[in-house]
PDB file of N, CA and C in Angstrom:
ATOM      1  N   UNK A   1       9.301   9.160 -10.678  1.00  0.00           N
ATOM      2  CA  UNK A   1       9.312   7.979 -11.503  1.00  0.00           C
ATOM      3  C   UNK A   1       9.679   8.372 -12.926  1.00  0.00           C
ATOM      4  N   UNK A   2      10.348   7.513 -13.689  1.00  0.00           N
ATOM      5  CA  UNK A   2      11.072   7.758 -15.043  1.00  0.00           C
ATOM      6  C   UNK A   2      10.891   5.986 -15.515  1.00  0.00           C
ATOM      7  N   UNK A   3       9.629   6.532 -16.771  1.00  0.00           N
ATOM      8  CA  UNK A   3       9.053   5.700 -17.553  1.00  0.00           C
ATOM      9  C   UNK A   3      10.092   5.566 -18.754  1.00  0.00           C
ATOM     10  N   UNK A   4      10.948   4.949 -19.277  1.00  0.00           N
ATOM     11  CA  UNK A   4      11.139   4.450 -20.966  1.00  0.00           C
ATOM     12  C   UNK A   4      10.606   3.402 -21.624  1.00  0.00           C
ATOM     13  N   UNK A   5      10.563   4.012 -23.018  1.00  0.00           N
ATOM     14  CA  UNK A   5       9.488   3.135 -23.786  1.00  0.00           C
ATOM     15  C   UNK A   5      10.298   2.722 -24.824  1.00  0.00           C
ATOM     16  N   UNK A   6      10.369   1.681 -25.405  1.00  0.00           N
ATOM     17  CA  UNK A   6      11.368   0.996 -26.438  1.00  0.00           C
ATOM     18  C   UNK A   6      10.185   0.344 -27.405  1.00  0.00           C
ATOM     19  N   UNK A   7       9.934   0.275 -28.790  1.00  0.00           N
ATOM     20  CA  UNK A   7       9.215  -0.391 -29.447  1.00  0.00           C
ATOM     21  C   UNK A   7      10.270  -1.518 -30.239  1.00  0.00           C
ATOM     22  N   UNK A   8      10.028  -2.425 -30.078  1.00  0.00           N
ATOM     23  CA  UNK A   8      10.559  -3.184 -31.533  1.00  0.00           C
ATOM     24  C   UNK A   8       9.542  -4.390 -32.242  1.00  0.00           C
ATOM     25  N   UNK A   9       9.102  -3.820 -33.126  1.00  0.00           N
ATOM     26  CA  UNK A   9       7.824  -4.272 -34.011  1.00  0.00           C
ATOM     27  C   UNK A   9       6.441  -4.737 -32.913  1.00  0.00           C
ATOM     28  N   UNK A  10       6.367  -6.063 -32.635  1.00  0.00           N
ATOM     29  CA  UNK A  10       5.319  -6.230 -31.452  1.00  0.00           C
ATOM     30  C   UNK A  10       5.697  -6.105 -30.214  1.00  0.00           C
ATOM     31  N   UNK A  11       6.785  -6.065 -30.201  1.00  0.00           N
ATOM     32  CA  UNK A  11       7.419  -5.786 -29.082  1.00  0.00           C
ATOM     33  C   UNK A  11       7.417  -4.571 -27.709  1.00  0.00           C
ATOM     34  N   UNK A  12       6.945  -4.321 -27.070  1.00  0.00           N
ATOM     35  CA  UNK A  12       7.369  -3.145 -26.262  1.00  0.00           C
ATOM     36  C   UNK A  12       8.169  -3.739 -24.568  1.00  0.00           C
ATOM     37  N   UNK A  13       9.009  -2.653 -24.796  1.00  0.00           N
ATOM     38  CA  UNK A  13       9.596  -2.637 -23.244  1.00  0.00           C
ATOM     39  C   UNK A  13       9.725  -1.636 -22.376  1.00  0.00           C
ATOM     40  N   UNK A  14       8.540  -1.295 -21.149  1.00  0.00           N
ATOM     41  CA  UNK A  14       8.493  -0.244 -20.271  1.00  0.00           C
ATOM     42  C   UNK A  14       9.374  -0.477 -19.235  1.00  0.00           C
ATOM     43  N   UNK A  15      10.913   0.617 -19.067  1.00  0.00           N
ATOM     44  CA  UNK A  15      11.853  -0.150 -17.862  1.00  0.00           C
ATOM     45  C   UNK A  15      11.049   1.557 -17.057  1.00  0.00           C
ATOM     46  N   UNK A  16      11.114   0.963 -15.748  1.00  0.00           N
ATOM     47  CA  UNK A  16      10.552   1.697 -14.477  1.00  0.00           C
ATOM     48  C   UNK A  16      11.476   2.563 -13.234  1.00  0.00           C
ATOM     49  N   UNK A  17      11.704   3.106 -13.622  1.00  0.00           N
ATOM     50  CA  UNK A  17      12.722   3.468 -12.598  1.00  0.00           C
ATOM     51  C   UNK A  17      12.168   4.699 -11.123  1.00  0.00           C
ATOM     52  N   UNK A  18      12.393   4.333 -10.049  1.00  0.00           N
ATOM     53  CA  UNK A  18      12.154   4.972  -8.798  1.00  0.00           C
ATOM     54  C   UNK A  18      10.597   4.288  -7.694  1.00  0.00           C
ATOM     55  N   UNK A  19       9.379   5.031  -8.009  1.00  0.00           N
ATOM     56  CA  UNK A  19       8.393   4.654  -7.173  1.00  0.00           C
ATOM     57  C   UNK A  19       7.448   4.756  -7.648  1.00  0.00           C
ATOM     58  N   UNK A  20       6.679   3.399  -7.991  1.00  0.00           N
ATOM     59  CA  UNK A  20       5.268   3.413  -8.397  1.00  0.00           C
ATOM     60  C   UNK A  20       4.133   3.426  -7.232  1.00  0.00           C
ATOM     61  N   UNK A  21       3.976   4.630  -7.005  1.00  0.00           N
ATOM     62  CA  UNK A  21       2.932   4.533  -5.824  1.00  0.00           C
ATOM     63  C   UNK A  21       1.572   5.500  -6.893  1.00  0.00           C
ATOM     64  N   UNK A  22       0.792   6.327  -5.824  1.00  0.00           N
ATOM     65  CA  UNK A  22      -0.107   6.783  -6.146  1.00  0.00           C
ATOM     66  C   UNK A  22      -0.637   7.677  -6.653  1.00  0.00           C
ATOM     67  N   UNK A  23       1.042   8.850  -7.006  1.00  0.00           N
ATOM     68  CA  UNK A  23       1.379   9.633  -7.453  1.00  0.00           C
ATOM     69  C   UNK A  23       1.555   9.837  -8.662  1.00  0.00           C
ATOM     70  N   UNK A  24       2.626   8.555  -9.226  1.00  0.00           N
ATOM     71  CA  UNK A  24       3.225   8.326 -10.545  1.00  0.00           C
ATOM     72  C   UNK A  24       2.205   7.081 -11.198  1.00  0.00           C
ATOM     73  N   UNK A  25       1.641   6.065  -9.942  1.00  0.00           N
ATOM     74  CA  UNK A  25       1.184   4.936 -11.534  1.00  0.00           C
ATOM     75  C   UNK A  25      -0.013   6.016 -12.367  1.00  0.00           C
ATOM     76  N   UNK A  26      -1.053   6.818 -12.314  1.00  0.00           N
ATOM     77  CA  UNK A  26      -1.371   7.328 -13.503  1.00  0.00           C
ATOM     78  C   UNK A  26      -0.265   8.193 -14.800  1.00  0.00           C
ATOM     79  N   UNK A  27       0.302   8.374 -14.008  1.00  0.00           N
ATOM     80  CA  UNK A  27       1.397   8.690 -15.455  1.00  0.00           C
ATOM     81  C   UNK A  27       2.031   7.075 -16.169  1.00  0.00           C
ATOM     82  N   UNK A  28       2.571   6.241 -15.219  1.00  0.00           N
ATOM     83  CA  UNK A  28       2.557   5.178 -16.602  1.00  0.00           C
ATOM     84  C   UNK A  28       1.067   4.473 -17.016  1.00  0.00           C
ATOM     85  N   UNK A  29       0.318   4.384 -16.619  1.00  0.00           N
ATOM     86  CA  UNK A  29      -1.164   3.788 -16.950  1.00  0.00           C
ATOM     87  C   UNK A  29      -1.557   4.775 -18.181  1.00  0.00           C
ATOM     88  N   UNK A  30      -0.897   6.453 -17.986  1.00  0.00           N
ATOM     89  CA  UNK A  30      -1.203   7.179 -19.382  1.00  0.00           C
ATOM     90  C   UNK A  30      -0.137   6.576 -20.398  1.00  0.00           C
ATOM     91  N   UNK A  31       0.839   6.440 -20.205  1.00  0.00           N
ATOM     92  CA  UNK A  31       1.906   5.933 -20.916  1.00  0.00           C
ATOM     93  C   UNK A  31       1.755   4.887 -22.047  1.00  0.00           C
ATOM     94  N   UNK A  32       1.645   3.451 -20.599  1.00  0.00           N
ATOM     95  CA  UNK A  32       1.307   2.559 -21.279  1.00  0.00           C
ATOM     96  C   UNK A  32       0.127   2.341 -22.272  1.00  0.00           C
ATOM     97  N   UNK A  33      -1.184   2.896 -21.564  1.00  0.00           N
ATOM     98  CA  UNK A  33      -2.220   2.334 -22.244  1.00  0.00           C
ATOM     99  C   UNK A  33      -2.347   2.710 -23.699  1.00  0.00           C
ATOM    100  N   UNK A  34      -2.084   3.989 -24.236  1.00  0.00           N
ATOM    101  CA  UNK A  34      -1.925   3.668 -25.482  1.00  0.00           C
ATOM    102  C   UNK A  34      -0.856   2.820 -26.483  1.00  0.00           C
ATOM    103  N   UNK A  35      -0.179   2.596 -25.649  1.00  0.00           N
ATOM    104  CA  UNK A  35       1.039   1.323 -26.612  1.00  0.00           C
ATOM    105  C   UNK A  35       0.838   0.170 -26.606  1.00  0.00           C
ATOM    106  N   UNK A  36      -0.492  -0.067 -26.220  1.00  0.00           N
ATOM    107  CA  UNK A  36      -0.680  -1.496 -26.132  1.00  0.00           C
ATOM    108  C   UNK A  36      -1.594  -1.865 -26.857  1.00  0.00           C
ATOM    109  N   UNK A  37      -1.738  -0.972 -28.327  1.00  0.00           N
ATOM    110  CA  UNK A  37      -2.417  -1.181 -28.831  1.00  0.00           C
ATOM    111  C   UNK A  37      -1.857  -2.091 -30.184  1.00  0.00           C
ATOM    112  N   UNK A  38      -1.764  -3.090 -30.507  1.00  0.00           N
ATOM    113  CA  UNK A  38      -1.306  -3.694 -31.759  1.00  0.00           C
ATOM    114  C   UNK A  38       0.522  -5.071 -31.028  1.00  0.00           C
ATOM    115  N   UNK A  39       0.586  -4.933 -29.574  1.00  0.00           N
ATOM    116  CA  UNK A  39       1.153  -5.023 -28.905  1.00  0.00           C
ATOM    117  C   UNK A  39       1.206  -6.770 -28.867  1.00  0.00           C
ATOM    118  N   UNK A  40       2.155  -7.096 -29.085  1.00  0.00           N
ATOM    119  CA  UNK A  40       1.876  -8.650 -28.653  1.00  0.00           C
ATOM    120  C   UNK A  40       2.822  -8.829 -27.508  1.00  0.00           C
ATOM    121  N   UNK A  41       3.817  -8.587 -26.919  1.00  0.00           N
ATOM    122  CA  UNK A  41       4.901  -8.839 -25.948  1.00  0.00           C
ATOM    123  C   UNK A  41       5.067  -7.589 -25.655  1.00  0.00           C
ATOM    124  N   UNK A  42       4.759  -7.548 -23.899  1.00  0.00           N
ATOM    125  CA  UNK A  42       5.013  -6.461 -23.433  1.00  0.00           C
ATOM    126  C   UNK A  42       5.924  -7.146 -22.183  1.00  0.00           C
ATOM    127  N   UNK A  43       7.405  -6.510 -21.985  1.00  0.00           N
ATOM    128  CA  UNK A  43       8.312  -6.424 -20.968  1.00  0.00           C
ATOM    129  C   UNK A  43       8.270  -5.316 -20.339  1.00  0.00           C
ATOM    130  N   UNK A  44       8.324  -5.580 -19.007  1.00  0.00           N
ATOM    131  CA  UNK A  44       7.993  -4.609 -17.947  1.00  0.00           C
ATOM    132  C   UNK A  44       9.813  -4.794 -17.039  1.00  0.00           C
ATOM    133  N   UNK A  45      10.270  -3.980 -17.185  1.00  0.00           N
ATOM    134  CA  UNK A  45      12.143  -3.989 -16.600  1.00  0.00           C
ATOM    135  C   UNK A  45      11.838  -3.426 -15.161  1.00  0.00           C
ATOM    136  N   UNK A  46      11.936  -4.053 -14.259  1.00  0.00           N
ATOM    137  CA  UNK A  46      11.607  -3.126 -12.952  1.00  0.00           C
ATOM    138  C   UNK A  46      12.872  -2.936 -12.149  1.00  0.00           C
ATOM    139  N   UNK A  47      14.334  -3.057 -12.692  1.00  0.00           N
ATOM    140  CA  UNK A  47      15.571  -3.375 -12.325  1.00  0.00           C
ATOM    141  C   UNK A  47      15.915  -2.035 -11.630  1.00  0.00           C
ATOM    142  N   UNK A  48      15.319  -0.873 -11.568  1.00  0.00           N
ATOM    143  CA  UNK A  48      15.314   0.233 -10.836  1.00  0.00           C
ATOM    144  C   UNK A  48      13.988   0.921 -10.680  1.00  0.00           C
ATOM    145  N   UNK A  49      13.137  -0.384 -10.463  1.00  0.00           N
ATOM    146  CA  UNK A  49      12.020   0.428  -9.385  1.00  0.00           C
ATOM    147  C   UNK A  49      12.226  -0.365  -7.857  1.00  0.00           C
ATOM    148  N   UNK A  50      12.072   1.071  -6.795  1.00  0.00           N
ATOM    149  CA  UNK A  50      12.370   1.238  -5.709  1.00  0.00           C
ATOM    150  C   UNK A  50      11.324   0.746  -4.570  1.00  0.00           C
ATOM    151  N   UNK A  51       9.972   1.072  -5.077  1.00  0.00           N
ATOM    152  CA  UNK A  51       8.905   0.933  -4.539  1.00  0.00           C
ATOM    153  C   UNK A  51       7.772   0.478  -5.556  1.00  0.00           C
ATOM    154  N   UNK A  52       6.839   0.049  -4.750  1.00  0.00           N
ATOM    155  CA  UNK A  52       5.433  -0.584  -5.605  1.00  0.00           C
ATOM    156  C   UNK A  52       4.316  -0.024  -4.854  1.00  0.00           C
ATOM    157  N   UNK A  53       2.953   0.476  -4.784  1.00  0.00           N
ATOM    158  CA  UNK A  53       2.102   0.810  -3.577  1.00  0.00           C
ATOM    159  C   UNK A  53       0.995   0.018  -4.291  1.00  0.00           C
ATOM    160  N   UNK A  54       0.240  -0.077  -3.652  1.00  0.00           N
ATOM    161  CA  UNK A  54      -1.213  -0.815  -3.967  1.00  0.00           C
ATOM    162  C   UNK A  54      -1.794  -0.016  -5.714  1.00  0.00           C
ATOM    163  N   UNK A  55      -1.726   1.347  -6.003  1.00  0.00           N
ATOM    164  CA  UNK A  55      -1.786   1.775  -6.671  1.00  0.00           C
ATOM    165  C   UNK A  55      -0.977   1.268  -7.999  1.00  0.00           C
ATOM    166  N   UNK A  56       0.213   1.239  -7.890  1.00  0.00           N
ATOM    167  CA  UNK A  56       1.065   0.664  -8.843  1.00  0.00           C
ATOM    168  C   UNK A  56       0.557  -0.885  -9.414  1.00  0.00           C
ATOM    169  N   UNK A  57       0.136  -1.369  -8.213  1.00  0.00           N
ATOM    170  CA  UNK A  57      -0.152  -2.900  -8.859  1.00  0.00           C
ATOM    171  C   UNK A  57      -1.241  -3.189  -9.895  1.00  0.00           C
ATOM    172  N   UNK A  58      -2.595  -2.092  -9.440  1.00  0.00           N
ATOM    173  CA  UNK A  58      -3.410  -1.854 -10.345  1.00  0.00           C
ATOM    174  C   UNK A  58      -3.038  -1.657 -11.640  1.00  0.00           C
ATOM    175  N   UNK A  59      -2.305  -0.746 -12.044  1.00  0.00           N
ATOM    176  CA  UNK A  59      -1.543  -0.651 -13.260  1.00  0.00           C
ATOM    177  C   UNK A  59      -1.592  -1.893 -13.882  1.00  0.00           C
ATOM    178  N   UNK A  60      -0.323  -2.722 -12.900  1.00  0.00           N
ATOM    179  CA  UNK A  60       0.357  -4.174 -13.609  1.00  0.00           C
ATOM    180  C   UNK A  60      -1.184  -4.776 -13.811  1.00  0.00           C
ATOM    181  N   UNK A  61      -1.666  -4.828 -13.336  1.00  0.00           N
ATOM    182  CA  UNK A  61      -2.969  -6.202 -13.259  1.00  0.00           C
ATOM    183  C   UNK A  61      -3.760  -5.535 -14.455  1.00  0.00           C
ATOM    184  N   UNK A  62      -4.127  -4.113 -14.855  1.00  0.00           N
ATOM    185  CA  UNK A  62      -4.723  -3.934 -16.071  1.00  0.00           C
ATOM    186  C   UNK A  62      -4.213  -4.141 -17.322  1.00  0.00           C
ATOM    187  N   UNK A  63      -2.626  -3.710 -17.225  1.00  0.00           N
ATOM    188  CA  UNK A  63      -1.593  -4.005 -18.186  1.00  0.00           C
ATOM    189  C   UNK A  63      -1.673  -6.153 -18.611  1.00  0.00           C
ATOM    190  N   UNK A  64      -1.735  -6.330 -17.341  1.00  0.00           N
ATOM    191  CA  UNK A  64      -1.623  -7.917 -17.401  1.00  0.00           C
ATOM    192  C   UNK A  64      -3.030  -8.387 -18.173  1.00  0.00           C
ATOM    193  N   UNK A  65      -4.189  -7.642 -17.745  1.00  0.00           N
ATOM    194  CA  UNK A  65      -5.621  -7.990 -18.366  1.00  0.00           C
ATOM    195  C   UNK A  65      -5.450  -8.164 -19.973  1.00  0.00           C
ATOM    196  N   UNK A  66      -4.574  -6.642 -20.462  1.00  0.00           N
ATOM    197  CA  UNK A  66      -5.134  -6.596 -21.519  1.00  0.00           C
ATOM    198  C   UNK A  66      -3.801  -7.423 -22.322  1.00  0.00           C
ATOM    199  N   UNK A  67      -3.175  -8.203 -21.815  1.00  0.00           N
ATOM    200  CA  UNK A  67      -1.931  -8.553 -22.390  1.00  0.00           C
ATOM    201  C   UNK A  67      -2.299  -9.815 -22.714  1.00  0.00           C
ATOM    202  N   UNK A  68      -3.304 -10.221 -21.655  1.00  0.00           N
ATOM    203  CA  UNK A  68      -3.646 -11.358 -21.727  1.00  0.00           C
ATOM    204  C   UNK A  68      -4.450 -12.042 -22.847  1.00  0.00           C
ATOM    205  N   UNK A  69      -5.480 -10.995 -23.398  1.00  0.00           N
ATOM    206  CA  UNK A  69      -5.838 -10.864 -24.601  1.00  0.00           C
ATOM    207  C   UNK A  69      -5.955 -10.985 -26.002  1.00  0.00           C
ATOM    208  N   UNK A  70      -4.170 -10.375 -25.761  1.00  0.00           N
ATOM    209  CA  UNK A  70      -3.835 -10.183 -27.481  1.00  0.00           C
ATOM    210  C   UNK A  70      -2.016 -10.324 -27.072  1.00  0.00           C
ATOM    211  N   UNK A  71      -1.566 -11.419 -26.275  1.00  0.00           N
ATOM    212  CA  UNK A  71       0.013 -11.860 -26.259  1.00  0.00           C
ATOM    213  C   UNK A  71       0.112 -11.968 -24.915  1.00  0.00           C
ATOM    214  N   UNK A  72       1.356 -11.377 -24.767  1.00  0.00           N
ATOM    215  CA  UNK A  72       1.853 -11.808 -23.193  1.00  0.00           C
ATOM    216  C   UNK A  72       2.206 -10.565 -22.897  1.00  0.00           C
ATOM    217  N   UNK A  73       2.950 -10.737 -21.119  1.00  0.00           N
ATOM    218  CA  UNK A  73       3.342  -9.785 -20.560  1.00  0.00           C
ATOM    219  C   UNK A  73       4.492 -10.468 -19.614  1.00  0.00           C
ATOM    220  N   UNK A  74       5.603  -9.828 -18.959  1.00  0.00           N
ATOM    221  CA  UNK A  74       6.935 -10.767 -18.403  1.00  0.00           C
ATOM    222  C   UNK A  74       7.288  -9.308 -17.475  1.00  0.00           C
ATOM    223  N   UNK A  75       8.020 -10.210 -16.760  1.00  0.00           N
ATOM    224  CA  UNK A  75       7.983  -8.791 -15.695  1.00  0.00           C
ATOM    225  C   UNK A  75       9.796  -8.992 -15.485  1.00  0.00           C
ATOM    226  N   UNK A  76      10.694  -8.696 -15.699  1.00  0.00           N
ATOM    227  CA  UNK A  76      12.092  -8.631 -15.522  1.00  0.00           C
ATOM    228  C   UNK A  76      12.378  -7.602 -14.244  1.00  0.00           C
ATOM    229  N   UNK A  77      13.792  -8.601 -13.971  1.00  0.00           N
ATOM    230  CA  UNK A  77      14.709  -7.739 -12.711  1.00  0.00           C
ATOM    231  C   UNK A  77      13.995  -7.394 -11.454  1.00  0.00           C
ATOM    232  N   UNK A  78      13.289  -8.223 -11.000  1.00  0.00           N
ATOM    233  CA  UNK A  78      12.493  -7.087  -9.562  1.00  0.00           C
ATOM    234  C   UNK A  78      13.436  -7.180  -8.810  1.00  0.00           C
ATOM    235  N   UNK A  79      13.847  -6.406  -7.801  1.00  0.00           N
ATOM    236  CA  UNK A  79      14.306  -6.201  -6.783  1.00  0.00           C
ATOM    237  C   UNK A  79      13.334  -6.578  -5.388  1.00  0.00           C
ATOM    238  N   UNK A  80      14.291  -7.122  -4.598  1.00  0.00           N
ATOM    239  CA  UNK A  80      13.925  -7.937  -3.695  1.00  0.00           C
ATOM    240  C   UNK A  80      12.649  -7.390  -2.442  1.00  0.00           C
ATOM    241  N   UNK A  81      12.778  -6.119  -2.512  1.00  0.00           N
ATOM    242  CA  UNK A  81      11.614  -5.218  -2.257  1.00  0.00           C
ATOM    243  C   UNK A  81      10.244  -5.378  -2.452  1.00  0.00           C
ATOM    244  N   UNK A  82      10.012  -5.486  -3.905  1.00  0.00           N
ATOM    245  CA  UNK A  82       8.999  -5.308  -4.855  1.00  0.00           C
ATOM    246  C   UNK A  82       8.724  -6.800  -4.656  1.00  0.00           C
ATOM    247  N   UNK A  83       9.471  -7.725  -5.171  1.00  0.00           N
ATOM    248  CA  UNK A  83       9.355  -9.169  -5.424  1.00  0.00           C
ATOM    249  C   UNK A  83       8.288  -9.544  -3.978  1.00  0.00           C
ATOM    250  N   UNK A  84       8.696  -8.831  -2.445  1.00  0.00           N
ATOM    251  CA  UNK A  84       7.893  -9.157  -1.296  1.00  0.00           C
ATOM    252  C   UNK A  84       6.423  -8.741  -1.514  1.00  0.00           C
ATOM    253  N   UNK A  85       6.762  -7.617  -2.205  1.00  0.00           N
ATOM    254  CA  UNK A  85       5.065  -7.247  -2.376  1.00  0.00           C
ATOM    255  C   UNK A  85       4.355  -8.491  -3.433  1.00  0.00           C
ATOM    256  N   UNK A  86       5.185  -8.232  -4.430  1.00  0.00           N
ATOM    257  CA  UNK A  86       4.198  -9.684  -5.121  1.00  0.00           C
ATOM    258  C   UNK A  86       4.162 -10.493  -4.317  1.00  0.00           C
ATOM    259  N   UNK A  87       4.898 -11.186  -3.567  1.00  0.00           N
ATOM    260  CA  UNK A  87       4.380 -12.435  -3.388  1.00  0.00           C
ATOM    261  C   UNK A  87       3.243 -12.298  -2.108  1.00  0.00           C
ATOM    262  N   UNK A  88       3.102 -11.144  -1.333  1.00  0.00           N
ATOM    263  CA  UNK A  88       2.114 -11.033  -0.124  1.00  0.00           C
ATOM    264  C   UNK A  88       1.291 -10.936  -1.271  1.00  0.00           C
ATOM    265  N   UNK A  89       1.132 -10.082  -2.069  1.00  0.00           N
ATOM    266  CA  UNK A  89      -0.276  -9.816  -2.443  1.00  0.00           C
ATOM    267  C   UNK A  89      -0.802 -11.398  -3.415  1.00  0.00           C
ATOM    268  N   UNK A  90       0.238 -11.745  -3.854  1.00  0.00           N
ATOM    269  CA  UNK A  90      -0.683 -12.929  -4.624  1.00  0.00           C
ATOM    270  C   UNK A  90      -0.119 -12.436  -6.270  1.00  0.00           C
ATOM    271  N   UNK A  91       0.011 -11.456  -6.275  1.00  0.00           N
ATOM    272  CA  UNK A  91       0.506 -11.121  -7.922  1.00  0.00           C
ATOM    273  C   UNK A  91       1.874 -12.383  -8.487  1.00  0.00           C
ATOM    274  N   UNK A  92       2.645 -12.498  -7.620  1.00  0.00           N
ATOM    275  CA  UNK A  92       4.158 -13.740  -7.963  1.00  0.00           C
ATOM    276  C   UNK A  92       3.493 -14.688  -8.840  1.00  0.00           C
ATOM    277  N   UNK A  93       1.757 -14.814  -7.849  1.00  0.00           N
ATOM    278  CA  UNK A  93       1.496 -16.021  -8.806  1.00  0.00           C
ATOM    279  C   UNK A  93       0.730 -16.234 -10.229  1.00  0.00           C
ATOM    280  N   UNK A  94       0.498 -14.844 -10.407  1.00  0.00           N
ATOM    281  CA  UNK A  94       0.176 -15.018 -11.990  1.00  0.00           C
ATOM    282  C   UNK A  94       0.739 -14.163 -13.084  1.00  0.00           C
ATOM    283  N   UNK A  95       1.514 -13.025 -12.121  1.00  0.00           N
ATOM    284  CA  UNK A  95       2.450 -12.478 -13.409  1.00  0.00           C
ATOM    285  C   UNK A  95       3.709 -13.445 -14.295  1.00  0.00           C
ATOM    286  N   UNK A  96       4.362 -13.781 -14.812  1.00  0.00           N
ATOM    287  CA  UNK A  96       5.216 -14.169 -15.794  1.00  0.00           C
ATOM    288  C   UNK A  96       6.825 -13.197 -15.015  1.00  0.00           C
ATOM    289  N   UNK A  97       7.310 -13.779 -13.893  1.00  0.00           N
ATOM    290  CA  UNK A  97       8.099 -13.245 -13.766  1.00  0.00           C
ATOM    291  C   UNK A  97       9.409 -13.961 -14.089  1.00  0.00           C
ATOM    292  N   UNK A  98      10.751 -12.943 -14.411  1.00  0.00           N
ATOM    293  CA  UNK A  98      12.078 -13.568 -14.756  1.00  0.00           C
ATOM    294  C   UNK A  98      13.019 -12.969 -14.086  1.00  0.00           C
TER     295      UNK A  98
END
């Protein structure tokens, strides 16, 4: 997995590229969680992630907790893969997807 991080003022954008399973989501959960500090809009680019595992979603749903907080969170590009997992699990219906 290959995390990039883009700041622009409140802005952040984490694009995701390869497999968020159980391996890699603690490396973006280290990633993210400190940039979300002062954070009002967080974009999540998933336009080259490959996979999602139960693990990965945890991520999104803490990321989503604390977004919820102090701004938003938007989830761009899923691939039609990923998009199945949201919608079995129930995530389609409260992430902010585009």
């Amino acid at each position: 997995m290959t995390v990039t991080i883009r700041r622009n003022g409140t802005e952040l954008t984490a694009a995701i590229e390869g497999r968020l399973d159980t391996l890699t989501a603690p490396e973006l959960e280290e990633r993210l969680e400190p940039e979300l500090d002062g954070t009002k809009k967080l974009v999540l680019d998933l336009s080259a992630l490959e996979y999602i595992s139960s693990a990965g979603l945890r991520v999104l749903l803490a990321a989503a907790k604390t977004m919820e907080e102090q701004g938003e969170m938007t989830v761009r590009n899923v691939c039609r893969d990923v998009m199945d997992v949201f919608e079995l699990t129930g995530f389609a219906d409260f992430l902010n997807i585009e």
